[in-house]
C-alpha atoms as a PDB file:
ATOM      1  CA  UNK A   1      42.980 176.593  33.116  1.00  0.00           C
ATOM      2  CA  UNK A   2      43.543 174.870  36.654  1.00  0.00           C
ATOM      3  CA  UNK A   3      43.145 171.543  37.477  1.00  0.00           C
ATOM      4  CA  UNK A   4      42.084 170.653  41.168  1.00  0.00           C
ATOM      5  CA  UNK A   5      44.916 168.671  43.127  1.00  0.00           C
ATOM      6  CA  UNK A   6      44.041 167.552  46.657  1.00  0.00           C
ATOM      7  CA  UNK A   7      46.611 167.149  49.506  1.00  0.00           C
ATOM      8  CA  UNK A   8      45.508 164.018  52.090  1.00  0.00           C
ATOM      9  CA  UNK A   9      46.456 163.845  55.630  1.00  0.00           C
ATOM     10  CA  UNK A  10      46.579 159.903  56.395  1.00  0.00           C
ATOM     11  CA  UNK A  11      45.621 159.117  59.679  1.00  0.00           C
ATOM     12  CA  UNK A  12      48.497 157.230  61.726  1.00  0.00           C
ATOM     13  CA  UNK A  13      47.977 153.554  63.003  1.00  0.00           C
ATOM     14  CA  UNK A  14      47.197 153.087  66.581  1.00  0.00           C
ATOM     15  CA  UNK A  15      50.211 151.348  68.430  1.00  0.00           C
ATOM     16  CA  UNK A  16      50.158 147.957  69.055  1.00  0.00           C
ATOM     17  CA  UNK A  17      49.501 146.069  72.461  1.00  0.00           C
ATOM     18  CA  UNK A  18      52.510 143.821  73.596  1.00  0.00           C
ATOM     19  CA  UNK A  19      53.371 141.726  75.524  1.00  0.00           C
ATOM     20  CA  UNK A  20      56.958 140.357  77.023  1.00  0.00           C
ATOM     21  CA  UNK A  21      58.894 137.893  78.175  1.00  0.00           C
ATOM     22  CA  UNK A  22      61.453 137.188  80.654  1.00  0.00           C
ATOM     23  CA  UNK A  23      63.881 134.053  82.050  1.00  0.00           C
ATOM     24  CA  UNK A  24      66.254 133.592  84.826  1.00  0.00           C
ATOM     25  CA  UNK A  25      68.894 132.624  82.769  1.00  0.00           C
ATOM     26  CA  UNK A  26      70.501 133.910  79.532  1.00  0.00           C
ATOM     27  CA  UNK A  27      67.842 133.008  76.701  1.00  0.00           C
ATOM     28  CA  UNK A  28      66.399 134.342  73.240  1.00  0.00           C
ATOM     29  CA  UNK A  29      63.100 135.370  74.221  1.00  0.00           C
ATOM     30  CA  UNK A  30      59.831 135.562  72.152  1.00  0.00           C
ATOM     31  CA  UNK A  31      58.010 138.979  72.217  1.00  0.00           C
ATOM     32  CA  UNK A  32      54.743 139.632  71.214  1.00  0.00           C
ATOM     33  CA  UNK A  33      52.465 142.676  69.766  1.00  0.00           C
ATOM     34  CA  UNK A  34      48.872 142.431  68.588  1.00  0.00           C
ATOM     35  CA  UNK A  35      46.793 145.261  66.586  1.00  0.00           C
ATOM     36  CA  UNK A  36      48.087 144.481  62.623  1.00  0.00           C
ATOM     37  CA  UNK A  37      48.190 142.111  60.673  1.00  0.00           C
ATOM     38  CA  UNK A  38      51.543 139.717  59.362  1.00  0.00           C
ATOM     39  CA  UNK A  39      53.910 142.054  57.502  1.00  0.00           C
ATOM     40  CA  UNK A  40      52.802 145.265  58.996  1.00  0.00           C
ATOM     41  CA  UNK A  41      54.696 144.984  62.130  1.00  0.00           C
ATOM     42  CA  UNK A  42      58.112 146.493  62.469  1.00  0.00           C
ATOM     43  CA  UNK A  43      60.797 145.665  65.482  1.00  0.00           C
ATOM     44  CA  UNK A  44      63.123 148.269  66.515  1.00  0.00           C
ATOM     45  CA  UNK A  45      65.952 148.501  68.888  1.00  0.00           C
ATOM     46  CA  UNK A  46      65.483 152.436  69.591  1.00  0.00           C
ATOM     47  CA  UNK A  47      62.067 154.133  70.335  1.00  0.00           C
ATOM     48  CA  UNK A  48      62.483 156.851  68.015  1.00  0.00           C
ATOM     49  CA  UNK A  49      64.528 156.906  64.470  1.00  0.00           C
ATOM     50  CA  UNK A  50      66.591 154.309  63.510  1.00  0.00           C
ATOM     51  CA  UNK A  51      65.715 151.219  61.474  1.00  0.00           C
ATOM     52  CA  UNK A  52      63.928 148.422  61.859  1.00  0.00           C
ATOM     53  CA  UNK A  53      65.286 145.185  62.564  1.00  0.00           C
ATOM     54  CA  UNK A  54      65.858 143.563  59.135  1.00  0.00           C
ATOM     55  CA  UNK A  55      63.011 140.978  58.383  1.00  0.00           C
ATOM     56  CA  UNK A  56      60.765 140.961  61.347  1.00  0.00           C
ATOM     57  CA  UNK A  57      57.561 141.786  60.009  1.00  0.00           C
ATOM     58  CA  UNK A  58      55.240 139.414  62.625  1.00  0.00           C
ATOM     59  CA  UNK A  59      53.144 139.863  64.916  1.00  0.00           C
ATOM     60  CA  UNK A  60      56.444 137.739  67.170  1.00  0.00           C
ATOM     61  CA  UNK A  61      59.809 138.928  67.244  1.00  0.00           C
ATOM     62  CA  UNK A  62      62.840 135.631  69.021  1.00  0.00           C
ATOM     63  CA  UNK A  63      65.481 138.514  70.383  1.00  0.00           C
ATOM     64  CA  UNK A  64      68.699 137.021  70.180  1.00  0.00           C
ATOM     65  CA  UNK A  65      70.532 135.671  73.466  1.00  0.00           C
ATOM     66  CA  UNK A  66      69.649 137.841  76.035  1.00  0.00           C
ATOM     67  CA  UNK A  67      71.867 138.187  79.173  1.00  0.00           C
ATOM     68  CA  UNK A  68      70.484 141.690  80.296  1.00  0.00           C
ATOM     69  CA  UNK A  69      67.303 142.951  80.456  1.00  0.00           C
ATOM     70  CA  UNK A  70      66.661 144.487  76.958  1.00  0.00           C
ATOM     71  CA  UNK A  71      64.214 146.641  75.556  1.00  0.00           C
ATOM     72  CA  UNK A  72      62.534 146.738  71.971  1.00  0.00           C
ATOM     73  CA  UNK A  73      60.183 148.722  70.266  1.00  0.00           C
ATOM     74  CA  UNK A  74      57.424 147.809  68.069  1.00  0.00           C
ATOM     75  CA  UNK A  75      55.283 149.831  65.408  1.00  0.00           C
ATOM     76  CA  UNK A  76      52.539 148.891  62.104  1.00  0.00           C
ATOM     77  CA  UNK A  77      53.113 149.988  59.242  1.00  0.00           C
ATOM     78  CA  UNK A  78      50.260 150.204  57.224  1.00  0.00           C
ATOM     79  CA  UNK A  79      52.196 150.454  53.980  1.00  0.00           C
ATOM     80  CA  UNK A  80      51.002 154.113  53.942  1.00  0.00           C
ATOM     81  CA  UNK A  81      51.949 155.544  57.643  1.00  0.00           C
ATOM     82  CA  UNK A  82      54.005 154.011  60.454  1.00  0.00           C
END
């Protein structure tokens, strides 16, 4: 006897808009993404790999003190794909 087992292909989440921020002087800046909803988002440091920024799951991510110009990465994670 067989039993039928079926294999899925989940379709990935589009990207997110964002949006920046910038200062003149040295500053923790607020950086924004839109396209999910809270607890889906996830903040990186790298554009590929790595992991994501402990605890920043919102749609805002407050960088820490910023002296250069820095550049993150942001995904959704739809609790199935990312």
């Amino acid at each position: 006897a067989r039993s039928a087992v079926v294999a899925t292909i989940n379709t990935i989440p589009s990207a997110p808009t964002t949006t920046g921020s910038s200062s003149c002087i040295a500053a923790s800046l607020t950086l924004s993404a839109a396209g999910g909803v809270a607890g889906q988002y996830r903040w990186y440091t790298v554009a590929t790999g790595g992991t994501a920024i402990a605890g920043q799951t919102s749609a805002t991510y407050l960088t820490p003190l910023l002296a250069i110009t820095t550049t993150f990465y942001v995904s959704i994670n739809d609790g199935i794909c990312e």
